[in-house]
PDB file of N, CA and C in Angstrom:
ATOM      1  N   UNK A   1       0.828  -1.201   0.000  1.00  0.00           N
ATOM      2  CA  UNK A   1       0.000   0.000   0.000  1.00  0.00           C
ATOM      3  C   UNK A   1       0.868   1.259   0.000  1.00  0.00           C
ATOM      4  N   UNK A   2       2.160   1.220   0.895  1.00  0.00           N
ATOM      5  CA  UNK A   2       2.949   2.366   0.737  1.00  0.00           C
ATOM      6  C   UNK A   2       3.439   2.319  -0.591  1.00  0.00           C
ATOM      7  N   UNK A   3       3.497   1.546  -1.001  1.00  0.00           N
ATOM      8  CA  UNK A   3       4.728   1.492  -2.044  1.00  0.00           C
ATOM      9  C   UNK A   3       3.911   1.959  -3.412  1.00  0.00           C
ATOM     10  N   UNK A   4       2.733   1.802  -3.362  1.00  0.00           N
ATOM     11  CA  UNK A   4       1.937   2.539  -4.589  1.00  0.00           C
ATOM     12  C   UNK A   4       1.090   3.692  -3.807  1.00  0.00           C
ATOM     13  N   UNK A   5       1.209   4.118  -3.014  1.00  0.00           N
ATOM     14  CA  UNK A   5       0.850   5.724  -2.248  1.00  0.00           C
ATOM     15  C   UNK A   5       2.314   6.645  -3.061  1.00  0.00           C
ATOM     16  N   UNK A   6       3.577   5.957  -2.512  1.00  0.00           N
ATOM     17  CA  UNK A   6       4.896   6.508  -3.460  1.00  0.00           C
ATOM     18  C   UNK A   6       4.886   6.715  -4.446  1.00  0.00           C
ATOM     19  N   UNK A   7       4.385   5.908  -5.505  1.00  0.00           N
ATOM     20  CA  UNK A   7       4.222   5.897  -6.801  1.00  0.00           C
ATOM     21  C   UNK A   7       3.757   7.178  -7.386  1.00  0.00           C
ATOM     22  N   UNK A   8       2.034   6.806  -6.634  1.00  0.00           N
ATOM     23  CA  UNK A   8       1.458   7.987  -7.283  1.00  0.00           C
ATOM     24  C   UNK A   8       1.472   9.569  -6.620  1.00  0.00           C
ATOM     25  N   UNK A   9       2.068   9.670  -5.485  1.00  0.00           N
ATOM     26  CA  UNK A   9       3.211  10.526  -5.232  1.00  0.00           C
ATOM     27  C   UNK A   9       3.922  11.243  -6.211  1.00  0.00           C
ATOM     28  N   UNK A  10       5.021  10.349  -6.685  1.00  0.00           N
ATOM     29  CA  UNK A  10       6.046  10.736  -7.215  1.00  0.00           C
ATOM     30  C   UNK A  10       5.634  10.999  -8.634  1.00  0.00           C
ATOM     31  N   UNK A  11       4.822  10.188  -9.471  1.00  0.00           N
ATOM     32  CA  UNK A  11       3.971  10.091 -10.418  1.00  0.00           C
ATOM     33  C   UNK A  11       3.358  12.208 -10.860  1.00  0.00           C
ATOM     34  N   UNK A  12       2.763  12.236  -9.763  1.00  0.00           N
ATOM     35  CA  UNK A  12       1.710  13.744  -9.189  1.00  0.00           C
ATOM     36  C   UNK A  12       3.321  15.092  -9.273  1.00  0.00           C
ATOM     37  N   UNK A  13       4.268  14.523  -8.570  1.00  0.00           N
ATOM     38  CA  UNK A  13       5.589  15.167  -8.556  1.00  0.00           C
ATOM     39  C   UNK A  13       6.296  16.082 -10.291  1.00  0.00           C
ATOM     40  N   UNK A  14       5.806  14.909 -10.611  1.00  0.00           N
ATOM     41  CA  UNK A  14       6.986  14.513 -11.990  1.00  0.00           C
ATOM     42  C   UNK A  14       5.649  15.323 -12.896  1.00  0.00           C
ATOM     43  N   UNK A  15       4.435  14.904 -13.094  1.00  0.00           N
ATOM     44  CA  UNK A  15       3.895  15.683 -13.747  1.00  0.00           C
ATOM     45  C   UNK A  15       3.619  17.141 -13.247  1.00  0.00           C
ATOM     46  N   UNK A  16       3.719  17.914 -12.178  1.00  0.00           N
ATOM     47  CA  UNK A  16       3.251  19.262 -11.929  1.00  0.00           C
ATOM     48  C   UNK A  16       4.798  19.996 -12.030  1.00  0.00           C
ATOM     49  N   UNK A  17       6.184  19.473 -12.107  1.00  0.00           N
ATOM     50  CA  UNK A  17       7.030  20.030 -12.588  1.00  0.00           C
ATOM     51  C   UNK A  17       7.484  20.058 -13.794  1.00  0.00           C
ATOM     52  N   UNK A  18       6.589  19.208 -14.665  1.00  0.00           N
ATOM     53  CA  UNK A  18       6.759  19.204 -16.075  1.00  0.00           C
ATOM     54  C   UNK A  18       6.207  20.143 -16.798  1.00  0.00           C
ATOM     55  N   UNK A  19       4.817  20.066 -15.838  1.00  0.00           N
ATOM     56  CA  UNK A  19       3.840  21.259 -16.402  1.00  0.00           C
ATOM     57  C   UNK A  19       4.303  22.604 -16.250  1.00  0.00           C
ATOM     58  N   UNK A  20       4.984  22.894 -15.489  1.00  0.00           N
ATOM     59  CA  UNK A  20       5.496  24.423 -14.512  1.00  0.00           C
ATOM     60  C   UNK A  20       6.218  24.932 -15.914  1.00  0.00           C
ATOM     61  N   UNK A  21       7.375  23.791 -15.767  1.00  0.00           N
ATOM     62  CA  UNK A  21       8.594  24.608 -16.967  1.00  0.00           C
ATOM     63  C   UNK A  21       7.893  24.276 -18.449  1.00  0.00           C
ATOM     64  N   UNK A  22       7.135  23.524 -18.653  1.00  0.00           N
ATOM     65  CA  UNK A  22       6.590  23.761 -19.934  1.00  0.00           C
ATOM     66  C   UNK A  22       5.862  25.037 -20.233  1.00  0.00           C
ATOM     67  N   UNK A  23       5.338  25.508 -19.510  1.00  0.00           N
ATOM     68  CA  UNK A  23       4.314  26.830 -19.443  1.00  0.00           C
ATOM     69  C   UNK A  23       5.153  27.893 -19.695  1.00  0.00           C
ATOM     70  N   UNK A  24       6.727  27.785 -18.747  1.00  0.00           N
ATOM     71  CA  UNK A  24       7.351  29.090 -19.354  1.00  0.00           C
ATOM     72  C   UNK A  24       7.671  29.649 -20.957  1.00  0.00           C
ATOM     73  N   UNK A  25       7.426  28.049 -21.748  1.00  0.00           N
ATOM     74  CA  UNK A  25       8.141  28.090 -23.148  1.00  0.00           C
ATOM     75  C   UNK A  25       7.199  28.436 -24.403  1.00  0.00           C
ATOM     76  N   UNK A  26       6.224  28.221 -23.664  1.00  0.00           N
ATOM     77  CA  UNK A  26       4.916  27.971 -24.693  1.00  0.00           C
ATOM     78  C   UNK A  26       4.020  29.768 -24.763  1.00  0.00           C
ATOM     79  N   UNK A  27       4.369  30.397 -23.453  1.00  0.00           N
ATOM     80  CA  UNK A  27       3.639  31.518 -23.294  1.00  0.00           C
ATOM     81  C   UNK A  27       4.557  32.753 -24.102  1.00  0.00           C
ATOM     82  N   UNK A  28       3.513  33.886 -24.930  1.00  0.00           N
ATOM     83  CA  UNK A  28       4.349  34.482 -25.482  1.00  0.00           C
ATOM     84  C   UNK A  28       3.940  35.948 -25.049  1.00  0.00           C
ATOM     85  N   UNK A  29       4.720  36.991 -25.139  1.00  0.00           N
ATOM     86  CA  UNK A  29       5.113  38.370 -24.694  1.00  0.00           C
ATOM     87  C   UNK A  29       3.465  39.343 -25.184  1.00  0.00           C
ATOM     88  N   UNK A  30       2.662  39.734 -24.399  1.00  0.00           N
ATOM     89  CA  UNK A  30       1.468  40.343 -25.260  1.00  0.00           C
ATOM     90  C   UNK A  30       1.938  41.473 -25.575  1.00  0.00           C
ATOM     91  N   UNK A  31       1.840  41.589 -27.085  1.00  0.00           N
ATOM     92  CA  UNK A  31       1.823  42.922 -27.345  1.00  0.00           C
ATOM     93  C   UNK A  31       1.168  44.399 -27.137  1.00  0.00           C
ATOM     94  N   UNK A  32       1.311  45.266 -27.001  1.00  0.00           N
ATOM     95  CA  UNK A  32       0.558  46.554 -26.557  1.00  0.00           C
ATOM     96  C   UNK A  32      -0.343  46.452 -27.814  1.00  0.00           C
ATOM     97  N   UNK A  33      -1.686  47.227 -27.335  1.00  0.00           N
ATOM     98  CA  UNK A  33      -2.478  47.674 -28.478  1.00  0.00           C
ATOM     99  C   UNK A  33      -2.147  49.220 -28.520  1.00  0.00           C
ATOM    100  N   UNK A  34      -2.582  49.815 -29.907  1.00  0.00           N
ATOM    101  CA  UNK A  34      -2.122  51.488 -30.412  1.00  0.00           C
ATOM    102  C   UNK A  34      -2.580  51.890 -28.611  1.00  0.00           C
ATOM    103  N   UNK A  35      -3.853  52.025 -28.425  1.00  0.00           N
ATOM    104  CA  UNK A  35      -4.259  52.889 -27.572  1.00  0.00           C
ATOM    105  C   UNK A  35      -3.644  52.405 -26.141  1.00  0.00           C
ATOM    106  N   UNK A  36      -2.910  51.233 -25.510  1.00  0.00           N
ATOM    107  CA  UNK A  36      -1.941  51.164 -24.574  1.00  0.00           C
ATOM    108  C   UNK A  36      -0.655  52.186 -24.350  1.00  0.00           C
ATOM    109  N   UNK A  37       0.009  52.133 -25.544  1.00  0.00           N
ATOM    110  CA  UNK A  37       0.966  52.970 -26.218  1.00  0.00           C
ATOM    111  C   UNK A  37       0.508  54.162 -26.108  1.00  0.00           C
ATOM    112  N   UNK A  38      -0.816  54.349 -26.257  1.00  0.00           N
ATOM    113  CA  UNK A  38      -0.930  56.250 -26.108  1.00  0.00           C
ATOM    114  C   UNK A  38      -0.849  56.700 -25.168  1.00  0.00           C
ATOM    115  N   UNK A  39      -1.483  55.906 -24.045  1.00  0.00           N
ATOM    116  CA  UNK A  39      -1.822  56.072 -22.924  1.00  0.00           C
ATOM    117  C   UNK A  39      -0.539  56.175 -21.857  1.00  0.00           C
ATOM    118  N   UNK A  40       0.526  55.235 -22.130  1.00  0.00           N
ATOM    119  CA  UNK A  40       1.852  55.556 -21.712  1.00  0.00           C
ATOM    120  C   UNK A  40       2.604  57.105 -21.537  1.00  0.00           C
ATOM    121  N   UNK A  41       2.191  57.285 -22.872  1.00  0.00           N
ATOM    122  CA  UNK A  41       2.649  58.977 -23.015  1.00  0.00           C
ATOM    123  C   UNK A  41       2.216  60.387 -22.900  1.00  0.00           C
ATOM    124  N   UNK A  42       0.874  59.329 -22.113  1.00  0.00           N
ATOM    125  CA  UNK A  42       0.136  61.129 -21.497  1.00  0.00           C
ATOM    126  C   UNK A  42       0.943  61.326 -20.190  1.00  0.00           C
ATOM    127  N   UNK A  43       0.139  62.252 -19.779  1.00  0.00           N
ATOM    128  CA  UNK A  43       0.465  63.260 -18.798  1.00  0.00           C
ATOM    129  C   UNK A  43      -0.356  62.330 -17.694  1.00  0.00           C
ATOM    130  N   UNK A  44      -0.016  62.326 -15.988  1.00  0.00           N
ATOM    131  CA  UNK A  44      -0.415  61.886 -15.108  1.00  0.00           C
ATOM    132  C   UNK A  44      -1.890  62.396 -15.129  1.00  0.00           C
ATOM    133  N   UNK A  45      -2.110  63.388 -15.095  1.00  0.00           N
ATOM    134  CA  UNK A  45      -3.801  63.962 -15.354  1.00  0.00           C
ATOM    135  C   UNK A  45      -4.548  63.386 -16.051  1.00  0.00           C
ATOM    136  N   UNK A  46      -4.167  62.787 -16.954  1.00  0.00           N
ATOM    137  CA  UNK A  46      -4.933  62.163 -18.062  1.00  0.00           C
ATOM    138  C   UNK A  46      -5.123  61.017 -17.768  1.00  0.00           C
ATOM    139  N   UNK A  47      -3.953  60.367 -17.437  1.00  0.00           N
ATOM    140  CA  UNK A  47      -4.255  59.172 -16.723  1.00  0.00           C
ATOM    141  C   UNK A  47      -5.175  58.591 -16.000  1.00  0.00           C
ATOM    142  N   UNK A  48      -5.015  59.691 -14.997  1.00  0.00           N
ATOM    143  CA  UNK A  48      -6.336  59.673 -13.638  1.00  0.00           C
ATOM    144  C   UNK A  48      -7.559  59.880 -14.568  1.00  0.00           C
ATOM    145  N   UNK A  49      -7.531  60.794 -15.592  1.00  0.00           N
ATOM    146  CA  UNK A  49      -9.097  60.835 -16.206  1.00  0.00           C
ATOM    147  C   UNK A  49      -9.255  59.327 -16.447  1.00  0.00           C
ATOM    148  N   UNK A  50      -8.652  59.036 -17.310  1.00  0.00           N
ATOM    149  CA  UNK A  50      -8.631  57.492 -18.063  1.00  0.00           C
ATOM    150  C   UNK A  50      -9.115  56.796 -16.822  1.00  0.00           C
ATOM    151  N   UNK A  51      -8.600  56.715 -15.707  1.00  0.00           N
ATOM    152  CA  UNK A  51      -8.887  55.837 -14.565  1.00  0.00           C
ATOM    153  C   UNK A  51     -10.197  56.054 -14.282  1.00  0.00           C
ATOM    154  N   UNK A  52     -10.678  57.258 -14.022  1.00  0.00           N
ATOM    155  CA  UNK A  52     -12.080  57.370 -13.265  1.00  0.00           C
ATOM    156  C   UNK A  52     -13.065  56.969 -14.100  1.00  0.00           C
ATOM    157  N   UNK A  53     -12.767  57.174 -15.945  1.00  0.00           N
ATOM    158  CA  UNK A  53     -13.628  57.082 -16.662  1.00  0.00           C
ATOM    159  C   UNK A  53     -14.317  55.103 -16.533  1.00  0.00           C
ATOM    160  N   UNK A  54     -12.774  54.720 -16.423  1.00  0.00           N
ATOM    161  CA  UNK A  54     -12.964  53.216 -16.536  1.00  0.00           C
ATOM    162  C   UNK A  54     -13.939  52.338 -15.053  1.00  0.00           C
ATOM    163  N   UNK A  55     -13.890  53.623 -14.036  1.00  0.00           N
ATOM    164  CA  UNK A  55     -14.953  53.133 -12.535  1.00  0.00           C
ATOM    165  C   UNK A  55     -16.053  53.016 -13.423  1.00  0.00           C
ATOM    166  N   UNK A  56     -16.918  54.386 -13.990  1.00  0.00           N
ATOM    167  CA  UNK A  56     -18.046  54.841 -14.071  1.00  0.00           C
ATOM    168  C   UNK A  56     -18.619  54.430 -14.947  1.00  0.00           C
ATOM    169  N   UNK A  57     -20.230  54.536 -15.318  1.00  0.00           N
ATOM    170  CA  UNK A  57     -20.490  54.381 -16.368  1.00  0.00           C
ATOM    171  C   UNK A  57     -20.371  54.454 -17.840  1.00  0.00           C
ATOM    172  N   UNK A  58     -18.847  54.814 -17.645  1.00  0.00           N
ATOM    173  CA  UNK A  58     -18.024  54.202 -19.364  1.00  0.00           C
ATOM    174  C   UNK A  58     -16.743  53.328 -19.344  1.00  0.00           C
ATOM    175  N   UNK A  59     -17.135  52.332 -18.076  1.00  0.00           N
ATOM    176  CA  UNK A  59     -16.541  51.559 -18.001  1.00  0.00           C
ATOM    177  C   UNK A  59     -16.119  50.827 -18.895  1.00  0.00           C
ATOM    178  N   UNK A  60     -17.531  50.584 -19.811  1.00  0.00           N
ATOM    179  CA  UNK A  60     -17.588  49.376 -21.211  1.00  0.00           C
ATOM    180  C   UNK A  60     -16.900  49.756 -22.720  1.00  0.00           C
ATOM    181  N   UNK A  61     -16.720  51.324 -22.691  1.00  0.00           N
ATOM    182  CA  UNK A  61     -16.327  51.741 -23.486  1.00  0.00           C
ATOM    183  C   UNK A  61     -14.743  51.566 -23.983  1.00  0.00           C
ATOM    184  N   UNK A  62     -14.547  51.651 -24.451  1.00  0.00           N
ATOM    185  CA  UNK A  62     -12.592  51.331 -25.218  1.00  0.00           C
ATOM    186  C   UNK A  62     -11.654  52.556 -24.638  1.00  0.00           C
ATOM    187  N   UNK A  63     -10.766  52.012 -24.572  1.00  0.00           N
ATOM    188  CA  UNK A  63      -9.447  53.090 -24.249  1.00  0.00           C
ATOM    189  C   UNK A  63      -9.174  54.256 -25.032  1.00  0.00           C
ATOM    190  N   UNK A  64      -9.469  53.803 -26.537  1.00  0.00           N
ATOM    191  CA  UNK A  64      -8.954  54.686 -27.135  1.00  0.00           C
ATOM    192  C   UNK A  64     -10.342  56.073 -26.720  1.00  0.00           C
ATOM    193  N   UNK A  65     -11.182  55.706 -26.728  1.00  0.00           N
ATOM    194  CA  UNK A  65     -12.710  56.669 -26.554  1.00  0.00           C
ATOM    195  C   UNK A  65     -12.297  57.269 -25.171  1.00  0.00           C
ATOM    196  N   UNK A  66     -12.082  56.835 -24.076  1.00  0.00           N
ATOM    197  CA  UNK A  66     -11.642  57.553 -23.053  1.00  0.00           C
ATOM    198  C   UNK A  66     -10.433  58.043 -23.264  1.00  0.00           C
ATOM    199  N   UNK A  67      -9.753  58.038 -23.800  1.00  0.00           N
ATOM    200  CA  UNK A  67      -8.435  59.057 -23.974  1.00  0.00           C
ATOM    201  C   UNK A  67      -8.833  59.990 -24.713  1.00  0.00           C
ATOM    202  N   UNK A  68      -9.907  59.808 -25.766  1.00  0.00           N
ATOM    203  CA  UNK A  68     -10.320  61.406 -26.648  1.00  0.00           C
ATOM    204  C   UNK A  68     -11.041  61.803 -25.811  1.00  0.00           C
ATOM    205  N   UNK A  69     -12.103  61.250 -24.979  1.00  0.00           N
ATOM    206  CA  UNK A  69     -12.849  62.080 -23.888  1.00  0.00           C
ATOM    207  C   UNK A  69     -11.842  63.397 -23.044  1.00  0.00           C
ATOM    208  N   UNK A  70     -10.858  62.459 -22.517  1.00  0.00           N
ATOM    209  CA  UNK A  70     -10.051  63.001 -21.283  1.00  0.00           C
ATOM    210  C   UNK A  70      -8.997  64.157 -22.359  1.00  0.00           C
ATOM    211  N   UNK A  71      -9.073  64.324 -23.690  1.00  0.00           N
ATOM    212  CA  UNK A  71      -8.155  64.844 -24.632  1.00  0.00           C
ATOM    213  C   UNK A  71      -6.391  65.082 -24.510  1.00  0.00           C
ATOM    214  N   UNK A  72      -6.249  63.575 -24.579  1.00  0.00           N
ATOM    215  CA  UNK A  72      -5.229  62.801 -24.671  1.00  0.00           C
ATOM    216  C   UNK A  72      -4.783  63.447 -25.856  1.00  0.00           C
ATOM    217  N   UNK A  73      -3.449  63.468 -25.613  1.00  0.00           N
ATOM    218  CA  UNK A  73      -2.256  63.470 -27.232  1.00  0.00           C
ATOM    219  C   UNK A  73      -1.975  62.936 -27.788  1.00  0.00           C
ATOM    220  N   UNK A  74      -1.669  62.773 -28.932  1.00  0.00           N
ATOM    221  CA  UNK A  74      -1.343  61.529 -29.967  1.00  0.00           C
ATOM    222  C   UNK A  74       0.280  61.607 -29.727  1.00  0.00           C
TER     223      UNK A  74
END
């Protein structure tokens, strides 16, 4: 009974460290979208607009639409 408790032990071992370092190889770098990138290069003010807009009821709306709201720079 111990000796196959070990097994599937070691079994449980061998697969969740296989899985770990496989995951690092397979996952790839997300790229920014345009309006991430814009948003980098505003001004802290704008930012915070961008932020509050995303609480409130234009939550659902896109980044790029809250950065022309808040009149973000290209």
């Amino acid at each position: 009974m111990k000796k196959i408790l070990g097994i599937v032990v070691l079994g449980l071992m061998i697969g969740f460290l296989t899985s770990c370092s496989d995951n690092d190889k397979t996952e790839k770098p997300k790229e920014k979208s345009p309006a991430e990138v814009r948003l980098e290069k505003q001004t802290q003010d704008v930012k915070n607009c961008v932020k509050t807009l995303g609480q409130g009821v234009y939550k659902d709306k896109s980044l790029s639409w809250k950065l022309d709201s808040c009149n973000a720079t290209n």
